[in-house]
C-alpha atoms as a PDB file:
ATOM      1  CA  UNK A   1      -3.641  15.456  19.272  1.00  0.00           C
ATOM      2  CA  UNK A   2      -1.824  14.479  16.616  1.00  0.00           C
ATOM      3  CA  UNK A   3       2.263  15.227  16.862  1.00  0.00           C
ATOM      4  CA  UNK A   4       3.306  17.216  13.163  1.00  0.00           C
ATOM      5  CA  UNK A   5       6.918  16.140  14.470  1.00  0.00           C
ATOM      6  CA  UNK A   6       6.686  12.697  14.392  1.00  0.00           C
ATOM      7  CA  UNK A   7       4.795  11.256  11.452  1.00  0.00           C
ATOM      8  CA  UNK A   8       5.162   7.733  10.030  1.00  0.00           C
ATOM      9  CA  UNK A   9       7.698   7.994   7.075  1.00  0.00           C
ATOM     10  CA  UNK A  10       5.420   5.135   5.545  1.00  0.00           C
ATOM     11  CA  UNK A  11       2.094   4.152   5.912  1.00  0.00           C
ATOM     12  CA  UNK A  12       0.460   1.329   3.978  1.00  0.00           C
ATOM     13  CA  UNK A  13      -3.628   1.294   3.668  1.00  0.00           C
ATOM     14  CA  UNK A  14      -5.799  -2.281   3.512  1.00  0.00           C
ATOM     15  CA  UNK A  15      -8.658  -0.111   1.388  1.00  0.00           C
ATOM     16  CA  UNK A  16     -11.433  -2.330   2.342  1.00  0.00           C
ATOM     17  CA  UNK A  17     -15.122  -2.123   2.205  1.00  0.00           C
ATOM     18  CA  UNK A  18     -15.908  -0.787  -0.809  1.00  0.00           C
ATOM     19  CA  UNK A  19     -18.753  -3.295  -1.869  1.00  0.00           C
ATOM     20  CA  UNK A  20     -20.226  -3.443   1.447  1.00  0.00           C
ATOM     21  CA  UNK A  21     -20.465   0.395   1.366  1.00  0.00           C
ATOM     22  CA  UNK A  22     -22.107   0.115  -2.102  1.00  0.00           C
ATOM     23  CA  UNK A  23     -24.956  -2.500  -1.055  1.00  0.00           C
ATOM     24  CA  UNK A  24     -25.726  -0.728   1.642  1.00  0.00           C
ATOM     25  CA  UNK A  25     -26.672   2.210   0.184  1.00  0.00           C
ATOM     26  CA  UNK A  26     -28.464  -0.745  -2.285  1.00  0.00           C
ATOM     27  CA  UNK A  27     -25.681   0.657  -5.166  1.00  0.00           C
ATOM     28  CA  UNK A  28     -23.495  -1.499  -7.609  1.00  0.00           C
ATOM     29  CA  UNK A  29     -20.719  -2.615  -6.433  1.00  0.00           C
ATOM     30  CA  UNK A  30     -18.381  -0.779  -8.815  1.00  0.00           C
ATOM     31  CA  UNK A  31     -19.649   2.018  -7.170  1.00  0.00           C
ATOM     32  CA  UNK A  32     -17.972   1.662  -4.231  1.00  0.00           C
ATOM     33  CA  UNK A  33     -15.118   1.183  -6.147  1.00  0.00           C
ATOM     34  CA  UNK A  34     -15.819   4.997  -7.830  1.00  0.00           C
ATOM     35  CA  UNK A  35     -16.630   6.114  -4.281  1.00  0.00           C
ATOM     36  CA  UNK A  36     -12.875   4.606  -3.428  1.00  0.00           C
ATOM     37  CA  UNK A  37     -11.069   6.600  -5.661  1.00  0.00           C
ATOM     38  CA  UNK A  38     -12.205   9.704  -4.192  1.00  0.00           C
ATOM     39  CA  UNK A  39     -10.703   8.509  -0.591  1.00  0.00           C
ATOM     40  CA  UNK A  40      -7.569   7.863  -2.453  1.00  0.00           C
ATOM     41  CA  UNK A  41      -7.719  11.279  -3.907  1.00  0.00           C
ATOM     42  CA  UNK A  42      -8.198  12.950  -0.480  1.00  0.00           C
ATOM     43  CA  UNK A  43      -5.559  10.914   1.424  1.00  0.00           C
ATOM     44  CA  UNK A  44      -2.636  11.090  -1.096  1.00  0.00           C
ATOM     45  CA  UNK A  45      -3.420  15.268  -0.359  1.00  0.00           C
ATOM     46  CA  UNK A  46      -3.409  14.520   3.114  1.00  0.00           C
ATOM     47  CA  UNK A  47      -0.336  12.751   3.465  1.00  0.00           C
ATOM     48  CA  UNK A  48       1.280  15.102   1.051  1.00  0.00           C
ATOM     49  CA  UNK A  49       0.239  17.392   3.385  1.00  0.00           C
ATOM     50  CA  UNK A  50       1.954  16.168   6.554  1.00  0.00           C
ATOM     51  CA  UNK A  51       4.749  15.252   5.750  1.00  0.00           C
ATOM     52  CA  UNK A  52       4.142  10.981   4.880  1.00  0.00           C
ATOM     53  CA  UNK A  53       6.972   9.605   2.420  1.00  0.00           C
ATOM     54  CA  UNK A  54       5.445   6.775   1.531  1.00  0.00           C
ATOM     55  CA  UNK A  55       2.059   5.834   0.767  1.00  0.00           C
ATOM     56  CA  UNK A  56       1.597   1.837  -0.179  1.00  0.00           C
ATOM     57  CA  UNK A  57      -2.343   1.486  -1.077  1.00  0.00           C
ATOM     58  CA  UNK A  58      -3.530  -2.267  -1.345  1.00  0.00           C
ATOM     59  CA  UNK A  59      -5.165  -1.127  -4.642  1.00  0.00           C
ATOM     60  CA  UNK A  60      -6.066  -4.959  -6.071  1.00  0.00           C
ATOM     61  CA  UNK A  61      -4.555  -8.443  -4.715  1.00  0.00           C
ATOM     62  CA  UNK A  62      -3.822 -11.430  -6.799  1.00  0.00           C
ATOM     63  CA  UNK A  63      -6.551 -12.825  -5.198  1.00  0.00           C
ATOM     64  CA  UNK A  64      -9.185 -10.001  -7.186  1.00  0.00           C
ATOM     65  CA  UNK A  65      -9.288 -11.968  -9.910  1.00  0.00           C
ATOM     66  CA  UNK A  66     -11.622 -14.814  -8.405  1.00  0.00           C
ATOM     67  CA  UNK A  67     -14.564 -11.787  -8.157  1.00  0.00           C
ATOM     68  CA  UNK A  68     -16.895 -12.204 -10.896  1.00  0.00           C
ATOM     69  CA  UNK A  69     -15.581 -11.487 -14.036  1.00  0.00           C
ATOM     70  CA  UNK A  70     -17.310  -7.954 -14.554  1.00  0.00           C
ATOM     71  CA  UNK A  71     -16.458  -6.736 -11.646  1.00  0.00           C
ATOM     72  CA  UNK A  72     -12.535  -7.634 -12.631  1.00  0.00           C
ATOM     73  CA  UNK A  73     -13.080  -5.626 -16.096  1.00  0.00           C
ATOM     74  CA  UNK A  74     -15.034  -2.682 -14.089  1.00  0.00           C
ATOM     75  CA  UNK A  75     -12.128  -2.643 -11.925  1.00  0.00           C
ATOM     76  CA  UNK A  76      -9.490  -2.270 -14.576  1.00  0.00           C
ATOM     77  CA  UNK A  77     -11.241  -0.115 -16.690  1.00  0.00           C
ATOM     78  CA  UNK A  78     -11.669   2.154 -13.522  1.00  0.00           C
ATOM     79  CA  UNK A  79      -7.850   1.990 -12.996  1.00  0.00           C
ATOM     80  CA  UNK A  80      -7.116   3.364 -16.582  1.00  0.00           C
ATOM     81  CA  UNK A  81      -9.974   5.960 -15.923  1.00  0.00           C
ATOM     82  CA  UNK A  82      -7.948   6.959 -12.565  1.00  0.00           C
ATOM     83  CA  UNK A  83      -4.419   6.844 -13.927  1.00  0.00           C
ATOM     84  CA  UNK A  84      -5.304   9.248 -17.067  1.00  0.00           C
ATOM     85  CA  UNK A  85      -7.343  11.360 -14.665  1.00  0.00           C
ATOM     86  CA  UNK A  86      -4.948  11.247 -11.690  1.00  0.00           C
ATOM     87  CA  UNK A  87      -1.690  12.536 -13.727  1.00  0.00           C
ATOM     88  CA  UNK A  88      -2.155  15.984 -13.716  1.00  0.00           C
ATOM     89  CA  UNK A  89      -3.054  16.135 -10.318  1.00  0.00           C
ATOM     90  CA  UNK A  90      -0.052  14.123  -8.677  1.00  0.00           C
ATOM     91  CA  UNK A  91       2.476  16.508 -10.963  1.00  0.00           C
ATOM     92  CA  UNK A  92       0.268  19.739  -9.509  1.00  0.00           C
ATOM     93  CA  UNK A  93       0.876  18.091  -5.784  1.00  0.00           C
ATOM     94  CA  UNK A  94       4.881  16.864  -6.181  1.00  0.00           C
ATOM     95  CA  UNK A  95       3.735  13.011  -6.067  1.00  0.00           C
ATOM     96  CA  UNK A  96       5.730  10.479  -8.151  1.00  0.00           C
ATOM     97  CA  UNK A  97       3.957   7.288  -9.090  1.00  0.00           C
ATOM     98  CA  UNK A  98       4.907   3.800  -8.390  1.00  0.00           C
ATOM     99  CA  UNK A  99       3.564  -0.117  -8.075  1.00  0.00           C
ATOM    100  CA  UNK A 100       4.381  -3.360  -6.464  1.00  0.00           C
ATOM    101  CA  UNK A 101       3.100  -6.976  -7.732  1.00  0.00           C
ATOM    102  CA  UNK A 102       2.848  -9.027 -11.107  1.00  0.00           C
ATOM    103  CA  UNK A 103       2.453  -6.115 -13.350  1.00  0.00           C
ATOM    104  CA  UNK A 104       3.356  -8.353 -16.227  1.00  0.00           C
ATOM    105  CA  UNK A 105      -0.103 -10.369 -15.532  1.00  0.00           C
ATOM    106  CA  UNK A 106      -2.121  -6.652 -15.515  1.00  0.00           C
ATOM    107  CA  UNK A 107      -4.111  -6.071 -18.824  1.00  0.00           C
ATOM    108  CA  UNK A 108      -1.741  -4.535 -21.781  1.00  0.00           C
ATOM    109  CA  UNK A 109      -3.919  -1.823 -21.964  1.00  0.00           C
ATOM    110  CA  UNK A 110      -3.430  -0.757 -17.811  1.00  0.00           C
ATOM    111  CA  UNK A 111       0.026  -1.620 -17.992  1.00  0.00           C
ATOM    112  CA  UNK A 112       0.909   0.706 -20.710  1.00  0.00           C
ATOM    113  CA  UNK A 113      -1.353   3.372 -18.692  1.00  0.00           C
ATOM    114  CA  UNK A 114       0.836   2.495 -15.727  1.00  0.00           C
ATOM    115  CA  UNK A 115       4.111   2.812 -17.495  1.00  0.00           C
ATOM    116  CA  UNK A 116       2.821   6.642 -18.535  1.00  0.00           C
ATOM    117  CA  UNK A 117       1.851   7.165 -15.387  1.00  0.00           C
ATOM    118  CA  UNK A 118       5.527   6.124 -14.028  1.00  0.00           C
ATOM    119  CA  UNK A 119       7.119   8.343 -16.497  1.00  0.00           C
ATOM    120  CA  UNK A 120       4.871  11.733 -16.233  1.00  0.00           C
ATOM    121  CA  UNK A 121       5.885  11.428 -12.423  1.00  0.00           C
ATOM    122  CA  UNK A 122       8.906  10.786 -12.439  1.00  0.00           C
ATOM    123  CA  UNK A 123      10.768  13.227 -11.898  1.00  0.00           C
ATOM    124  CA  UNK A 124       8.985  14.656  -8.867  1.00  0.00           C
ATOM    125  CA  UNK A 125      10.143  14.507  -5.082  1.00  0.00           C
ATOM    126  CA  UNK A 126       7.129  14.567  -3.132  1.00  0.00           C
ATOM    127  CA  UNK A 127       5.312  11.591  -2.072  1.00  0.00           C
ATOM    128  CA  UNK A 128       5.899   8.568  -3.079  1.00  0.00           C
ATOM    129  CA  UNK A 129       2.892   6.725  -4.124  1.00  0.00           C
ATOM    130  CA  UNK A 130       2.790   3.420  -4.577  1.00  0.00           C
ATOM    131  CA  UNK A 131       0.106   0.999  -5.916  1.00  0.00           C
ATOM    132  CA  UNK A 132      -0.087  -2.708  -4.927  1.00  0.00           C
ATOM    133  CA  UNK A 133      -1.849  -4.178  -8.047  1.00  0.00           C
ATOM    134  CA  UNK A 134      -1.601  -7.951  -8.802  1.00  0.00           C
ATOM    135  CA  UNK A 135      -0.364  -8.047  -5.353  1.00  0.00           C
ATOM    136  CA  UNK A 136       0.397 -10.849  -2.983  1.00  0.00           C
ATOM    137  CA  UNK A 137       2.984 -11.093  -0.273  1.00  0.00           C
ATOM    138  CA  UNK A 138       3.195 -14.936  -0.290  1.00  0.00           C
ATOM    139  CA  UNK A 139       3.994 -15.205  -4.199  1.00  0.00           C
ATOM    140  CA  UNK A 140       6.430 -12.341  -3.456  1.00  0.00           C
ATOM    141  CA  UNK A 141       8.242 -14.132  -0.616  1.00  0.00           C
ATOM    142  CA  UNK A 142       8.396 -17.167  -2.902  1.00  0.00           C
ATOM    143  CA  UNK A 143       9.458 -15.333  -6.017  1.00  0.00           C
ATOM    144  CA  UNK A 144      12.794 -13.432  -4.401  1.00  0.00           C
ATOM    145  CA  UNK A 145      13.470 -17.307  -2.421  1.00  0.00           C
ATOM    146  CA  UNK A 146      13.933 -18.628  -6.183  1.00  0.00           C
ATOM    147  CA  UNK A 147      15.891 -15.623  -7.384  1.00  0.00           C
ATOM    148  CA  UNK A 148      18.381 -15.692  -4.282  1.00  0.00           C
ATOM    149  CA  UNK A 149      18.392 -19.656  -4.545  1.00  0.00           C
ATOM    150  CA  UNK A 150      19.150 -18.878  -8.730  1.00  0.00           C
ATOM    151  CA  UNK A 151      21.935 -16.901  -7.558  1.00  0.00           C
ATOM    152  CA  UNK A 152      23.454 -19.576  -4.838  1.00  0.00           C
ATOM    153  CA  UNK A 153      22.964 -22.046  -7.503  1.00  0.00           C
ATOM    154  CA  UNK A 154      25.115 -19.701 -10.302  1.00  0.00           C
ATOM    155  CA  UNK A 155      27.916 -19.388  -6.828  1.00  0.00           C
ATOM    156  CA  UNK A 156      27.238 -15.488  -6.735  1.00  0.00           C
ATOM    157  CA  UNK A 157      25.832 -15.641  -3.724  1.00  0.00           C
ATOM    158  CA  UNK A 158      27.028 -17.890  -1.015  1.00  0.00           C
ATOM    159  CA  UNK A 159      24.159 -19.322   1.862  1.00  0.00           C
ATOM    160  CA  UNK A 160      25.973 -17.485   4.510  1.00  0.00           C
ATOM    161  CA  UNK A 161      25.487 -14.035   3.038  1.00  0.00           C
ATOM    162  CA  UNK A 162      21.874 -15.100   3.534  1.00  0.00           C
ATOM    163  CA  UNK A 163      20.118 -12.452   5.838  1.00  0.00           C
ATOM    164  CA  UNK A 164      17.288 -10.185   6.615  1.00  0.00           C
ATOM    165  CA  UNK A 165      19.055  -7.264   5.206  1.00  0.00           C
ATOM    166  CA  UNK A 166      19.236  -9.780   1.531  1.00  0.00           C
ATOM    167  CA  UNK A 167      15.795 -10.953   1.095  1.00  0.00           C
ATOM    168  CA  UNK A 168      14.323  -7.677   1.597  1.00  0.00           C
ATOM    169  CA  UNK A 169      16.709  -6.456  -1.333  1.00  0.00           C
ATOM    170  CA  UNK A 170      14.866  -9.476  -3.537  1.00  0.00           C
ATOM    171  CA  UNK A 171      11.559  -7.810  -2.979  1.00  0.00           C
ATOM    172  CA  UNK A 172       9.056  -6.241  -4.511  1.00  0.00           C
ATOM    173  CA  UNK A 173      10.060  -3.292  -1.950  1.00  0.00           C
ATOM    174  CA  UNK A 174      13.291  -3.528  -2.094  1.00  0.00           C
ATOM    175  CA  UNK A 175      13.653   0.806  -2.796  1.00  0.00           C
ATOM    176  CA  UNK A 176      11.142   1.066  -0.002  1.00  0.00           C
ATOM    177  CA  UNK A 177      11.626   1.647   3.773  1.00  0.00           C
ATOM    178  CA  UNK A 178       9.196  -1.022   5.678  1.00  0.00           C
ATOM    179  CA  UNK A 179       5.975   0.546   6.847  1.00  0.00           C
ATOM    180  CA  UNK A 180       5.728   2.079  10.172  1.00  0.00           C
ATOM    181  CA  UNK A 181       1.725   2.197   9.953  1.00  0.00           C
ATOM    182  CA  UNK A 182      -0.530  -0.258   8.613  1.00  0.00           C
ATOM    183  CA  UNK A 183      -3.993   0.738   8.599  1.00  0.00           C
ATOM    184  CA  UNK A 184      -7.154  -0.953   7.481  1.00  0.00           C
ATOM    185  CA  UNK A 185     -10.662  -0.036   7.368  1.00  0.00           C
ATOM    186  CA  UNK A 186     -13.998  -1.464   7.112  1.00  0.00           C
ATOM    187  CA  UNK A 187     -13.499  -3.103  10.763  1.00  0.00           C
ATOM    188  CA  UNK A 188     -12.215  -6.503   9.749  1.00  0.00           C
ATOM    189  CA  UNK A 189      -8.966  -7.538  11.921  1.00  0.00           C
ATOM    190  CA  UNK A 190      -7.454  -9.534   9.032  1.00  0.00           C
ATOM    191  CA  UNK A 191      -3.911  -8.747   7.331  1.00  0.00           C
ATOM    192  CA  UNK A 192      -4.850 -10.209   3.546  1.00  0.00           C
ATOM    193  CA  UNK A 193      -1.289 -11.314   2.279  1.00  0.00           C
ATOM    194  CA  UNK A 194      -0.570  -7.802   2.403  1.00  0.00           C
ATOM    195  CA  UNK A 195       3.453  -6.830   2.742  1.00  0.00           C
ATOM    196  CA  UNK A 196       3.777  -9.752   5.345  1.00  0.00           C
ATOM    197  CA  UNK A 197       7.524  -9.418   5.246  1.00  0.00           C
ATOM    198  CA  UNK A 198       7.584  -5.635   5.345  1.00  0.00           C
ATOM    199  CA  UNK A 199       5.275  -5.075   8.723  1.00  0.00           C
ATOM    200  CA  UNK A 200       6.510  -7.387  11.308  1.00  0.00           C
ATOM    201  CA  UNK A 201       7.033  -4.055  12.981  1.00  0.00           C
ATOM    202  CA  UNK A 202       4.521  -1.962  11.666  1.00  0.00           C
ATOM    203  CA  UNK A 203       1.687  -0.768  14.010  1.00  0.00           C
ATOM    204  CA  UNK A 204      -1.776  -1.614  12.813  1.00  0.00           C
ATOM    205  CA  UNK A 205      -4.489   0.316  13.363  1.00  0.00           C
ATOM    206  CA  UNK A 206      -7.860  -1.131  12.364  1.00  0.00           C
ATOM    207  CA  UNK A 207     -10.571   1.584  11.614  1.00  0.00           C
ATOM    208  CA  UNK A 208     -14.298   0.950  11.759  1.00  0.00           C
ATOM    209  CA  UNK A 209     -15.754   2.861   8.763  1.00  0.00           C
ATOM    210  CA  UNK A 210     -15.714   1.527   4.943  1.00  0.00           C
ATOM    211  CA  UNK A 211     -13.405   2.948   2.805  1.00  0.00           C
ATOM    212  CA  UNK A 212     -15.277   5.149   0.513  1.00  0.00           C
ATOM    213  CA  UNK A 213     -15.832   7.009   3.806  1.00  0.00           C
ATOM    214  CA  UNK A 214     -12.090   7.367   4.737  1.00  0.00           C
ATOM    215  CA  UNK A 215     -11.139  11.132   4.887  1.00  0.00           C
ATOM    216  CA  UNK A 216      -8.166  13.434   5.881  1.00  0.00           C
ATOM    217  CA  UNK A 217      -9.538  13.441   9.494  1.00  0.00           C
ATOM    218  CA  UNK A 218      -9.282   9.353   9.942  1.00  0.00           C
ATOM    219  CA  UNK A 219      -5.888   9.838   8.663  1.00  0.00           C
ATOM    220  CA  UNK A 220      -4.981  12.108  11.314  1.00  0.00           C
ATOM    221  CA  UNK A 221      -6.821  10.049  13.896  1.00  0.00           C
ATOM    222  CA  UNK A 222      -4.745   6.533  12.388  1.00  0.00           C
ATOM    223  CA  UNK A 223      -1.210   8.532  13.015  1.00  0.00           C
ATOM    224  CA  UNK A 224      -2.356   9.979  16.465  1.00  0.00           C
ATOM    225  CA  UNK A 225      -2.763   6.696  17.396  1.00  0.00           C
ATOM    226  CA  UNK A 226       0.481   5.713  16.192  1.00  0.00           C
ATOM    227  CA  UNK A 227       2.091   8.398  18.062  1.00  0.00           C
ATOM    228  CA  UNK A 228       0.540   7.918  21.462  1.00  0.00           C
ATOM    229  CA  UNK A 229       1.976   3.586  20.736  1.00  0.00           C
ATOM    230  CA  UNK A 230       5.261   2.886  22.565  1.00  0.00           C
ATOM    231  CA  UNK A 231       7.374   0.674  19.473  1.00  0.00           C
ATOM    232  CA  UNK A 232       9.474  -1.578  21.445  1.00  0.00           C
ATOM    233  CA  UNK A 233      10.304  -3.917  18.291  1.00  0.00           C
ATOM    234  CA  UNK A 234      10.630  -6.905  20.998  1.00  0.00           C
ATOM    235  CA  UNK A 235      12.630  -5.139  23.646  1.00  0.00           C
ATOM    236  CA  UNK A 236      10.616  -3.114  26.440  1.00  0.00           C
ATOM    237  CA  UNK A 237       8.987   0.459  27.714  1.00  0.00           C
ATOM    238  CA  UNK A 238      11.111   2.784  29.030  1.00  0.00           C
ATOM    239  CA  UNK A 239       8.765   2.444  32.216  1.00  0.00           C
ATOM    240  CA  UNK A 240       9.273  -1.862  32.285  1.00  0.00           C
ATOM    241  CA  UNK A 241      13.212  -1.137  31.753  1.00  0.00           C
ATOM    242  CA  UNK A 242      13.737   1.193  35.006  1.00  0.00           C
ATOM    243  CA  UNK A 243      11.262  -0.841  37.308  1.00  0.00           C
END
C-alpha cells in the first residue's frame, strides 16, 4: 500500500507508446497522441493530489523530429491545442507551468503559446509542471560543458571550482531537485537521452501498459514501488551494514 508520508518530491515520466496504442486499435497515430493528453491530464491531478512537487513529462525529444513530417506538425499543432486548453485548468488546480530543452528551435507559433502558458501560471505554488520539449540530455550535457568552459576561458571560473554541485547549476534543471522516480511505460527498458545527468539516483520503474492507458492508479502503483525500494545511493541496507 502506498505510504501518503513518503512520496517522491519529483517524478519524471518516459510517456511512451502512444503509436503502438493507436495501431493497435488500427487508429492514426496522432491519435494516440490525443489519447496521451488525457493521461497527462489525469496524472498532473493525481500528483497534485498527493503531494508530488515536481512532475518532468518527456513530452517530445530532439530526436521527434526524424518522424515523418506530418506527424511532427500533428504533434505541434496538438501542443498549442493542449496549452490553450490546459490553462484554465492548471490555474483551477494550483499548477505552474514550465519546460526544459531547445525552446528556441520549437515553432514561433508554440513558443509564443508556451511563453503564455509560463506567464498565466506563474504565480501559482502547486505543482510544478514541467515539459521536456526539444529535449535531449546529451546536447544538454554538451551545451552547459561549453558555457562553464566559456567561463574558464573569460577566468571567472577557475577548473578547480569544477564539481557536481557546478554542472548541475549549467543545466537545463538547474531550479530543479533531481528526480527521485523515473517511470516509463509501454514496457521498453530503455532510458532515451532522457535527464541522464539528473537520475543517476533515481529509481526506475518500468510499467507494462502504453501510455494512453496510464491512470491515477499506475501512479500510485509506480510510487508504492518506490517506497517498498531501499535507496542506498552506493552505500548499503541497513540489514548488509549490521551483518
Amino acid at each position: 500500500m502506498m505510504n501518503s508520508e513518503t512520496i517522491p518530491k519529483h517524478i519524471a515520466i518516459i510517456m511512451d507508446g502512444n503509436g503502438r496504442w493507436a495501431k493497435e486499435k488500427k487508429l492514426p497515430r496522432i491519435e494516440g497522441h490525443r489519447a496521451g493528453a488525457e493521461s497527462v491530464r489525469a496524472v498532473v491531478r493525481a500528483c497534485g493530489e498527493l503531494g508530488v512537487e515536481y512532475l518532468t513529462l518527456y513530452a517530445f525529444s530532439s530526436e521527434n523530429w526524424s518522424r515523418p513530417k506530418a506527424e511532427v506538425n500533428a504533434l505541434m499543432t496538438l501542443l498549442k491545442f493542449f496549452l490553450k486548453k490546459e490553462v484554465e485548468e492548471l490555474n483551477k488546480n494550483n499548477v505552474q507551468l514550465l519546460a526544459i530543452g531547445a525552446l528556441e528551435e520549437l515553432p514561433e507559433s508554440v513558443q509564443k503559446e508556451l511563453q503564455i502558458a509560463f506567464e498565466k501560471t506563474a504565480k501559482n505554488t502547486g505543482l510544478k509542471l514541467i515539459l521536456a520539449l526539444n529535449y535531449g540530455s546529451r546536447r544538454e550535457i554538451v551545451d552547459s560543458v561549453r558555457k562553464i568552459a566559456t567561463e574558464v576561458e573569460g577566468n571567472r571560473l577557475s577548473l578547480s571550482s569544477i564539481d557536481e554541485d557546478l554542472i548541475s547549476s549549467y543545466l537545463y534543471t538547474a531550479d530543479y531537485p533531481d528526480p527521485e522516480l523515473l517511470i516509463r511505460t509501454s514496457g521498453e527498458k530503455r532510458i532515451s537521452n532522457f535527464l541522464l545527468w539528473q537520475i543517476s539516483y533515481a529509481e526506475i520503474v518500468v510499467m507494462d501498459l502504453y501510455w494512453p492507458e496510464f491512470r491515477k492508479v499506475h501512479l500510485q502503483e509506480a510510487i508504492t514501488e518506490f517506497q517498498n525500494r531501499q535507496r542506498r545511493f552506493g552505500g548499503v541496507d541497513a540489514i548488509s551494514s549490521s551483518d
